[in-house]
N, C-alpha and C. Protein backbone atom coordinates (compact mmCIF):
# COMPACT_ATOMS: atom_id res chain seq x y z
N UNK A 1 -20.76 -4.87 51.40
CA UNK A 1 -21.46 -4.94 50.13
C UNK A 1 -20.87 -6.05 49.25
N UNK A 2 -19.73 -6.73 49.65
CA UNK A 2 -19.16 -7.82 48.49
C UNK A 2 -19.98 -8.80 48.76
N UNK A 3 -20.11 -9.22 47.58
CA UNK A 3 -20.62 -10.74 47.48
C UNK A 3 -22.12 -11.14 47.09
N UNK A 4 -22.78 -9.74 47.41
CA UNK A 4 -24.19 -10.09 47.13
C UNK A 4 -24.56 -8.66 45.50
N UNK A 5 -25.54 -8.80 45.44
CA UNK A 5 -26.21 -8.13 44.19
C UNK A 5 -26.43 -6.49 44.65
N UNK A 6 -26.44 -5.72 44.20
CA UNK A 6 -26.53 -4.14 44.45
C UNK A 6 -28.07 -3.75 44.02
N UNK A 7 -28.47 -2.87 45.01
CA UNK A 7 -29.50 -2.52 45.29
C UNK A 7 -29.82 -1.32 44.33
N UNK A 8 -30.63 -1.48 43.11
CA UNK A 8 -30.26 0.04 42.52
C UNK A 8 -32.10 0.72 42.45
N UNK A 9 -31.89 1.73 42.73
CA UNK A 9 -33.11 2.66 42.65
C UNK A 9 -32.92 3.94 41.19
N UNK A 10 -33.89 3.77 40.71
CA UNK A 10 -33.55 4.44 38.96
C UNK A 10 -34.66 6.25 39.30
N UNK A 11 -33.40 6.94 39.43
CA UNK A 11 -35.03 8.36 39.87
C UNK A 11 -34.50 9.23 37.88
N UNK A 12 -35.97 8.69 37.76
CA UNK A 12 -36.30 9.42 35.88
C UNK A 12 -37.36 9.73 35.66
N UNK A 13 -36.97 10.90 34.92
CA UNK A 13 -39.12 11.41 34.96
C UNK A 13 -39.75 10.35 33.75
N UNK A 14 -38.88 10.49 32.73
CA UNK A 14 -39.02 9.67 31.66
C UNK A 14 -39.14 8.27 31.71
N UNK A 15 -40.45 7.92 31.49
CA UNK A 15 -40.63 6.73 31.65
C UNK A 15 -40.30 5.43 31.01
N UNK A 16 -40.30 6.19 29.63
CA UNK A 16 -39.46 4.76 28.57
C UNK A 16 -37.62 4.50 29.04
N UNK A 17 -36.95 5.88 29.71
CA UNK A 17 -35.79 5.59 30.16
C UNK A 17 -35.94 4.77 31.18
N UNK A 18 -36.65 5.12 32.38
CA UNK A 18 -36.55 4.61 33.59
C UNK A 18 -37.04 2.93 32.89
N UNK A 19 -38.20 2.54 32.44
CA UNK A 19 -38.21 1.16 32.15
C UNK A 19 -36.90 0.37 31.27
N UNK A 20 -36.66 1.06 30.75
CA UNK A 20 -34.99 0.79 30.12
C UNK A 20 -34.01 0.45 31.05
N UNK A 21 -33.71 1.46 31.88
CA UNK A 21 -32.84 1.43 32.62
C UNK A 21 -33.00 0.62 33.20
N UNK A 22 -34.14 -0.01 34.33
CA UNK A 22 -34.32 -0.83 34.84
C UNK A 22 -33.91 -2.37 34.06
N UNK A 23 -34.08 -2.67 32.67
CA UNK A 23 -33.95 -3.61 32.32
C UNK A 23 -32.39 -3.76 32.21
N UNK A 24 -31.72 -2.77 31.66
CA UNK A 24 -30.52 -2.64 31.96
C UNK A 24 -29.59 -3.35 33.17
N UNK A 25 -30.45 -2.65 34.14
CA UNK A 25 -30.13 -2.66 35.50
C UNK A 25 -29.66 -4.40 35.81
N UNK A 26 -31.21 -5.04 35.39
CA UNK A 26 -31.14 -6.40 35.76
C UNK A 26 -29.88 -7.27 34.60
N UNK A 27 -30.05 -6.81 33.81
CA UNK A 27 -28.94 -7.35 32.90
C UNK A 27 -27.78 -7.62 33.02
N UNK A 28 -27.19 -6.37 34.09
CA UNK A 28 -25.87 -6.66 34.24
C UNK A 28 -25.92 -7.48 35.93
N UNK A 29 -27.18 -7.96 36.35
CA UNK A 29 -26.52 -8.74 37.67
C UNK A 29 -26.86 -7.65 38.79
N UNK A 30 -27.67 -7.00 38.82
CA UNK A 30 -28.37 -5.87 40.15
C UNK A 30 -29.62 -5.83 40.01
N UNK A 31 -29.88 -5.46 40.59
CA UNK A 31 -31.31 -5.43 41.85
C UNK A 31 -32.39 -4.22 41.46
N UNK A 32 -33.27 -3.86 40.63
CA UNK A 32 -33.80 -3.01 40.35
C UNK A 32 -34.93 -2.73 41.54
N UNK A 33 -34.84 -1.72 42.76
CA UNK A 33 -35.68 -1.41 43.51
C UNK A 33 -36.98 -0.49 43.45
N UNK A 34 -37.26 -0.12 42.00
CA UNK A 34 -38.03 0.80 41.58
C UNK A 34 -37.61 1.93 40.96
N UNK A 35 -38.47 2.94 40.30
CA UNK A 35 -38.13 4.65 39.97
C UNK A 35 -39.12 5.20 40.32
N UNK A 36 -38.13 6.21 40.62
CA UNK A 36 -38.85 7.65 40.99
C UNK A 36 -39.05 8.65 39.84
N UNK A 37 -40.10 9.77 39.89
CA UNK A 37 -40.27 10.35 38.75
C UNK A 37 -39.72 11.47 39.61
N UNK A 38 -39.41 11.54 40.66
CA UNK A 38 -39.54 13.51 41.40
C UNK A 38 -39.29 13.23 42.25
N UNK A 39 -38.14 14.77 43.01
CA UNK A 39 -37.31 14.34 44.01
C UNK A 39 -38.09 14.14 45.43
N UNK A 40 -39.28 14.23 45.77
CA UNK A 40 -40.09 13.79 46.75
C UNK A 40 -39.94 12.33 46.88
N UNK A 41 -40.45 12.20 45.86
CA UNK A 41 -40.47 10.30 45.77
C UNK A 41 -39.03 9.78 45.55
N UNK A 42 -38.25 10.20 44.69
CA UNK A 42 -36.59 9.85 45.04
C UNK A 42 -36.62 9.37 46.47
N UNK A 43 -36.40 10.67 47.05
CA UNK A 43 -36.22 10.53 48.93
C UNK A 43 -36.53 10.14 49.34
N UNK A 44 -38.00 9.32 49.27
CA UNK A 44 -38.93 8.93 49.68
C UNK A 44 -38.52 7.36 49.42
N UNK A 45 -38.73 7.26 48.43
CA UNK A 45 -37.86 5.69 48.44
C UNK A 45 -36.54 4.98 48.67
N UNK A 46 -35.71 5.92 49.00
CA UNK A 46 -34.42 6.12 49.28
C UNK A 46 -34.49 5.66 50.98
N UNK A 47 -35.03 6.29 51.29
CA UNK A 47 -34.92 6.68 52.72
C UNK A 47 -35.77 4.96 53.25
N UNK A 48 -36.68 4.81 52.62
CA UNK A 48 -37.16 3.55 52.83
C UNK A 48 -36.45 2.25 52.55
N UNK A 49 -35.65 1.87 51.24
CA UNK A 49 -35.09 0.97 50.57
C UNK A 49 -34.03 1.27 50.78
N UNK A 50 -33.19 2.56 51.02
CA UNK A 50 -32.05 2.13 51.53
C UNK A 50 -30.82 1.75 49.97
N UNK A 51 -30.83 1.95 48.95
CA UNK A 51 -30.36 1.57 47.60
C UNK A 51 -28.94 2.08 47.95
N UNK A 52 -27.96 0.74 47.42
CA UNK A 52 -26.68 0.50 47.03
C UNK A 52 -26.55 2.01 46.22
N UNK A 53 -26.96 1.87 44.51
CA UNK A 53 -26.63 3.25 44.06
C UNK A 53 -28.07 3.42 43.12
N UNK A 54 -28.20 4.65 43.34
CA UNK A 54 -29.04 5.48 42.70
C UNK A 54 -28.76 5.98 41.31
N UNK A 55 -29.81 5.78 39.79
CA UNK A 55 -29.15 6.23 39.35
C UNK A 55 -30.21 7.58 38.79
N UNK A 56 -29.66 8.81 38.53
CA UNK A 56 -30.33 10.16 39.08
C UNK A 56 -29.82 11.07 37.69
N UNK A 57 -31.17 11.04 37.53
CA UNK A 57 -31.28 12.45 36.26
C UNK A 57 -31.64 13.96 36.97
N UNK A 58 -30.68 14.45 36.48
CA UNK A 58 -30.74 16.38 36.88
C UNK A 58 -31.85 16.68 37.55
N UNK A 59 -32.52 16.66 35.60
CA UNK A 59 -34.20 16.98 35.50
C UNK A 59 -35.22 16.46 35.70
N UNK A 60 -35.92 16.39 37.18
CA UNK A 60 -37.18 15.42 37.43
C UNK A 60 -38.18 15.99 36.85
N UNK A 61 -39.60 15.52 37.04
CA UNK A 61 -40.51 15.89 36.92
C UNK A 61 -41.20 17.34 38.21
N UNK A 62 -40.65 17.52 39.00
CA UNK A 62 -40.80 19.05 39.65
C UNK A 62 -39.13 20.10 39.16
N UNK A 63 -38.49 19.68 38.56
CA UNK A 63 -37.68 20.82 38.25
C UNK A 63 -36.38 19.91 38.25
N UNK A 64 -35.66 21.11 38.33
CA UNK A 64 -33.91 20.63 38.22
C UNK A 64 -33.56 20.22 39.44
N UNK A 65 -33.94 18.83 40.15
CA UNK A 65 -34.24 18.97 41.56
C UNK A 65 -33.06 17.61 41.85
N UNK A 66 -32.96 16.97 40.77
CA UNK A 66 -31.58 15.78 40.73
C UNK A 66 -30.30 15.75 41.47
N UNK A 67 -29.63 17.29 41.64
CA UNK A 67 -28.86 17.28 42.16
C UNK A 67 -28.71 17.27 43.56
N UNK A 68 -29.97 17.51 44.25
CA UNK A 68 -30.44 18.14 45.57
C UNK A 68 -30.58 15.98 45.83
N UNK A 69 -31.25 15.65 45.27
CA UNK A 69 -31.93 13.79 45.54
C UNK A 69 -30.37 13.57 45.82
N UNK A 70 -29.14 13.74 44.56
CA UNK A 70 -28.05 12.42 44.81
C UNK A 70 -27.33 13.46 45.55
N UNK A 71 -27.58 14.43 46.40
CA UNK A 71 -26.62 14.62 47.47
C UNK A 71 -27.34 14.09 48.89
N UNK A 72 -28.76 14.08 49.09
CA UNK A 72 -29.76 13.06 50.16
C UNK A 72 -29.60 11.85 50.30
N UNK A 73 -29.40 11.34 49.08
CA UNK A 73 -29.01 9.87 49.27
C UNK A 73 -27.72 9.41 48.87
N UNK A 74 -26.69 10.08 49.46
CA UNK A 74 -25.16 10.22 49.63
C UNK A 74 -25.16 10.46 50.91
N UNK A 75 -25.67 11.33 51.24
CA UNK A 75 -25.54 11.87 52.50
C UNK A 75 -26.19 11.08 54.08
N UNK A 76 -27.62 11.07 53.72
CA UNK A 76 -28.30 10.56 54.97
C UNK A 76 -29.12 8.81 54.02
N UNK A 77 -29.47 8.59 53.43
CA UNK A 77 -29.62 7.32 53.18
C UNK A 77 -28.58 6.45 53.16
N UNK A 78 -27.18 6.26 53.01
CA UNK A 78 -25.87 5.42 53.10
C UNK A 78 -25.70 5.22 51.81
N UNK A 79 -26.37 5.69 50.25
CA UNK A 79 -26.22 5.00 48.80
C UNK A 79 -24.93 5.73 48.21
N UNK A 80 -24.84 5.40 47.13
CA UNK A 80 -24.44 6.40 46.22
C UNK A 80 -25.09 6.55 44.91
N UNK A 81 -25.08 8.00 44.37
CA UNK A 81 -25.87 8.20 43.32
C UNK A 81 -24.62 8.55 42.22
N UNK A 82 -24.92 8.05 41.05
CA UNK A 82 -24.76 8.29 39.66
C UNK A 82 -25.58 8.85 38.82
N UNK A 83 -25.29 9.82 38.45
CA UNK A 83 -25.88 11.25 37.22
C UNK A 83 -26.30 10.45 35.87
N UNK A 84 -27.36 10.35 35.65
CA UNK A 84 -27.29 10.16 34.28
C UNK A 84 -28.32 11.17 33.52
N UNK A 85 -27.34 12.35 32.94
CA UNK A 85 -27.90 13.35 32.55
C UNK A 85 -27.40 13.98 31.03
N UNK A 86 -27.95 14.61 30.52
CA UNK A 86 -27.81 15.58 29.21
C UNK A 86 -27.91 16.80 29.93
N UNK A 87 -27.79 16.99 31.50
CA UNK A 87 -27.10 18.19 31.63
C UNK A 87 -25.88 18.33 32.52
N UNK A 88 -24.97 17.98 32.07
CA UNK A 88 -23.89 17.51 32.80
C UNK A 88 -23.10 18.88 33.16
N UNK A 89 -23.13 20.03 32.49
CA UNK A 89 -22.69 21.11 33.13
C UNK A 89 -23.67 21.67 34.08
N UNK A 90 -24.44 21.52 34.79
CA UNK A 90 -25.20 21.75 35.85
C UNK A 90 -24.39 21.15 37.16
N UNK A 91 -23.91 19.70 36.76
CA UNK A 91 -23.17 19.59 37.82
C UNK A 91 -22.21 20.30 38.49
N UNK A 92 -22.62 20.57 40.17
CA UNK A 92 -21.61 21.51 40.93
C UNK A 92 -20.16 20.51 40.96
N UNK A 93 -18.94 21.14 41.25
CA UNK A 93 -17.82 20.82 41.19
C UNK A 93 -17.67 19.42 42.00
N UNK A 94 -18.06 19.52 43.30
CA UNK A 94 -18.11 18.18 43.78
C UNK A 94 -19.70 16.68 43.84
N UNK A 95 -19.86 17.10 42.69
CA UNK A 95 -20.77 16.17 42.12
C UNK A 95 -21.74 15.43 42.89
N UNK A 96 -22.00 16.57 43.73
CA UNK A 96 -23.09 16.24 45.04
C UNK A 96 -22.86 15.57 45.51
N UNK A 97 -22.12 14.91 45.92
CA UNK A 97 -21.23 13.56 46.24
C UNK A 97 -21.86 12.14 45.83
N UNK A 98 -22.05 12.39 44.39
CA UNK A 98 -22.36 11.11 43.46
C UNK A 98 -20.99 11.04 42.70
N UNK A 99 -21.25 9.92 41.92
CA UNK A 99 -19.68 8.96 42.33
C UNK A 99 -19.12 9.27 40.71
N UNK A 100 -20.37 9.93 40.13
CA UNK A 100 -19.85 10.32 38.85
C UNK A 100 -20.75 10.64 38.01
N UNK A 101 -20.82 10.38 36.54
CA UNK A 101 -21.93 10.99 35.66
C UNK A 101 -21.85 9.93 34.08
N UNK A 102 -22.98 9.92 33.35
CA UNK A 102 -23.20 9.20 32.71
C UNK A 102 -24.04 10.49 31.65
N UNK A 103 -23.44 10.60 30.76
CA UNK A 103 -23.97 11.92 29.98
C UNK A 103 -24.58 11.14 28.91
N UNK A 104 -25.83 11.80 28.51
CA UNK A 104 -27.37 11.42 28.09
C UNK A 104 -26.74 12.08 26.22
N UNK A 105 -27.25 11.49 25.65
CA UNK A 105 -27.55 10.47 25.02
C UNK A 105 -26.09 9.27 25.14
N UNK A 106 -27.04 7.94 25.86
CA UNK A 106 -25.85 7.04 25.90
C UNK A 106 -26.59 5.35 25.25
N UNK A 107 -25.25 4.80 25.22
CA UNK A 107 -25.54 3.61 24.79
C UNK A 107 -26.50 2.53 25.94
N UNK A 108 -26.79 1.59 24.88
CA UNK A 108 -26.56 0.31 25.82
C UNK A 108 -25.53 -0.41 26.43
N UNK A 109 -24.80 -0.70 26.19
CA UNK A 109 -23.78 -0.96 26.08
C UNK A 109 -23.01 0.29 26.97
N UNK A 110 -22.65 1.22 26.67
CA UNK A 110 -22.28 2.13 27.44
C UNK A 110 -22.77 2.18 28.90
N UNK A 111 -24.12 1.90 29.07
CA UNK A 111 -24.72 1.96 30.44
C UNK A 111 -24.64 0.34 31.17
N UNK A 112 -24.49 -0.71 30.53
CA UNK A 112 -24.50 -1.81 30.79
C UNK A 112 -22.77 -2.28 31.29
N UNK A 113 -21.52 -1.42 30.77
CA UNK A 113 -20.35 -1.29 31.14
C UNK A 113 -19.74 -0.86 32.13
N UNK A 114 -20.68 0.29 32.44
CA UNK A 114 -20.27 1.66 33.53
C UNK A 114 -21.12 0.93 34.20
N UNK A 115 -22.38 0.05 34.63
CA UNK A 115 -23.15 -0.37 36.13
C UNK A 115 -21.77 -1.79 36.15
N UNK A 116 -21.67 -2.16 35.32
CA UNK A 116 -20.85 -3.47 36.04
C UNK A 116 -19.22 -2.86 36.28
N UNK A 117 -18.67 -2.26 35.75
CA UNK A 117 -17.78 -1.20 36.29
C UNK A 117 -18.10 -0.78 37.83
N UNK A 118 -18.82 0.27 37.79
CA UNK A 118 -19.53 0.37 39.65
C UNK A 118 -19.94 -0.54 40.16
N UNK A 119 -20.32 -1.54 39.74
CA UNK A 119 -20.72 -2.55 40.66
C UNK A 119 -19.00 -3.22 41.00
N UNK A 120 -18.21 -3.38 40.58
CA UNK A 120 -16.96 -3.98 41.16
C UNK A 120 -16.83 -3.15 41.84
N UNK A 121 -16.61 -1.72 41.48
CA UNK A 121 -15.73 -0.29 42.42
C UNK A 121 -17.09 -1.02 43.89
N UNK A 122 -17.85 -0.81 43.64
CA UNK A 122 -18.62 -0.79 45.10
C UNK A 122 -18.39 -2.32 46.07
N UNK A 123 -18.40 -3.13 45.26
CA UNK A 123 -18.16 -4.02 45.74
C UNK A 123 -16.92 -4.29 46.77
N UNK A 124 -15.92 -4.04 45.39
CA UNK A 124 -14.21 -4.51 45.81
C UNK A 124 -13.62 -3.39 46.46
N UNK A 125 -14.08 -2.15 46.11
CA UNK A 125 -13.21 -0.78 47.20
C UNK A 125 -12.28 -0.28 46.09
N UNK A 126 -12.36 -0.54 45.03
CA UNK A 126 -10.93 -0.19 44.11
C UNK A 126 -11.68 -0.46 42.66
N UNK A 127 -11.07 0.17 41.68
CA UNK A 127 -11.68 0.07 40.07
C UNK A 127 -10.51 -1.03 39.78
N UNK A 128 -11.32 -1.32 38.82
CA UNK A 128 -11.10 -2.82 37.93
C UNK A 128 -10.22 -2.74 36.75
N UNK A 129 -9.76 -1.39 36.42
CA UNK A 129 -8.84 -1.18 35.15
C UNK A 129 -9.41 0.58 34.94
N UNK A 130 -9.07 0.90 34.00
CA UNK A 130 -9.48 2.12 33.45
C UNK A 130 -10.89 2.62 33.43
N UNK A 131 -11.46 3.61 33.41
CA UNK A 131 -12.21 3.92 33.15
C UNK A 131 -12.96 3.61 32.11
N UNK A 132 -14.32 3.33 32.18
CA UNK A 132 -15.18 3.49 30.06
C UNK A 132 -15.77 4.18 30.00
N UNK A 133 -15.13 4.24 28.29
CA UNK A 133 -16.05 5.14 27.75
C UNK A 133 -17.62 5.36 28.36
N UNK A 134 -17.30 6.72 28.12
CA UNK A 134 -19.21 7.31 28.69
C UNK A 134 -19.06 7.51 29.97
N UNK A 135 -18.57 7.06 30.89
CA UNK A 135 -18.55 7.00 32.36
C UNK A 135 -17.26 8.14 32.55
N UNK A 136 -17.95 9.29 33.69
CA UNK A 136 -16.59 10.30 34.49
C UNK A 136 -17.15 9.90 35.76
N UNK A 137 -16.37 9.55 36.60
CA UNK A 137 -16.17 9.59 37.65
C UNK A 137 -15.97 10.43 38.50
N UNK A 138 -16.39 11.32 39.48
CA UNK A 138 -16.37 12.45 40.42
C UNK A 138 -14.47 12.19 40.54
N UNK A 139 -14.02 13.18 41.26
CA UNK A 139 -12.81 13.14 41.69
C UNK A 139 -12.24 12.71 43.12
N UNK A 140 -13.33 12.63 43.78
CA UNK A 140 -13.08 12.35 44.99
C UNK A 140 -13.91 10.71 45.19
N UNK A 141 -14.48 10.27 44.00
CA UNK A 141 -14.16 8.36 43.50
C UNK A 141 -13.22 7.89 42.87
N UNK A 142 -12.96 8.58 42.22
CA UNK A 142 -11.50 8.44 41.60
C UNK A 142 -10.30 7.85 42.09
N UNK A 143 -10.39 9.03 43.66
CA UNK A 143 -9.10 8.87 44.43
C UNK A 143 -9.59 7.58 45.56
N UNK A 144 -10.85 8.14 45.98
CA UNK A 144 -11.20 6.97 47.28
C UNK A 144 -10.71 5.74 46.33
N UNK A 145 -11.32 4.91 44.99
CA UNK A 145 -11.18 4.07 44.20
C UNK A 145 -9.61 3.59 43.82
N UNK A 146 -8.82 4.40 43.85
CA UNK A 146 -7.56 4.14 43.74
C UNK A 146 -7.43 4.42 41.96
N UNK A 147 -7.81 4.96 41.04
CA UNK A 147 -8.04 5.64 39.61
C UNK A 147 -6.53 5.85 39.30
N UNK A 148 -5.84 6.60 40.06
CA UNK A 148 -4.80 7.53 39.91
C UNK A 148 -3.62 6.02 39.82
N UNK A 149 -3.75 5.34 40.62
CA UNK A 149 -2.83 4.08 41.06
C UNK A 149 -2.53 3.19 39.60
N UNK A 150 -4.41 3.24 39.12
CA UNK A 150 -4.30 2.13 38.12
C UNK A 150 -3.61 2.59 36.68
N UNK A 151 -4.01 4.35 36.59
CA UNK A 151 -3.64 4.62 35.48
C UNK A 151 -1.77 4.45 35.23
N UNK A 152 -1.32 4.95 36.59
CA UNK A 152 -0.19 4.88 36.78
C UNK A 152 0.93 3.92 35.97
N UNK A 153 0.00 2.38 36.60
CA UNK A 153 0.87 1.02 36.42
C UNK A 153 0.63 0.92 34.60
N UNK A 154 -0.93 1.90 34.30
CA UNK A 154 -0.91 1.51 32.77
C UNK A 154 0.01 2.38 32.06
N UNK A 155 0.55 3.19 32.19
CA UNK A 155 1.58 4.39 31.30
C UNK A 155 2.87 3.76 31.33
């Protein structure tokens, strides 16, 4: 994955987010592959396009079905998904194996920090400094990322 642009697929029922996001998306230097409104079509385009990282709200348009999409396309598509939700306690403990969460109501700026943030972690294999604001990271990106290492050298 180094060297070239990241493949991102935006699954939001909300359409003024998802067109947002997408602009977002391109802003910071990635690849906007479309959105999904519902976890049918999530999968569905996932499974086709193949997306670097997903970024995945709870609540689709058929139900609370978000968490079920970014563990499919963790699992059997090769991506990783990122939460971007206002229901962040819904998330199960190991964060469906998405790489972290982005809790709703967020900035521009906040979302434009945390994709170029993941876009190094995905790129380079390792985080780039500390964490930002707005952005948690699952625990088991954290560690794959080396998190624990960087905070270390900063204390």
């Amino acid at each position: 994955m180094s060297g070239r642009t990241l493949d991102v697929l935006i699954v939001e029922d909300e359409m003024l987010l998802a067109i947002e996001l997408e602009y977002l998306v391109e802003e910071v230097g990635c690849h906007s592959l479309g959105c999904a409104m519902s976890s049918d079509e999530a999968v569905d385009l996932a499974e086709k396009l193949h997306p670097d990282l997903a970024l995945v709200d709870v609540h689709l348009s058929d139900g609370p079905t978000g968490v079920d999409v970014a563990r499919k396309i963790s699992q059997d598509c090769g991506g990783v998904a990122l939460f971007m939700t206002a229901n962040v306690k819904r998330l199960p403990e190991d964060f469906a194996g998405a790489c972290g969460v982005i809790g709703k109501p967020y900035s521009e700026h906040g979302v434009k920090t945390a994709l170029s943030y993941l876009r190094f972690c995905l790129q380079q294999g390792h985080v780039p400094g500390p964490v930002p604001v707005g952005l948690t990271l699952a625990p088991a990106y954290a560690a794959l990322w080396g998190l624990d290492d960087v905070l270390q050298q900063t204390a």
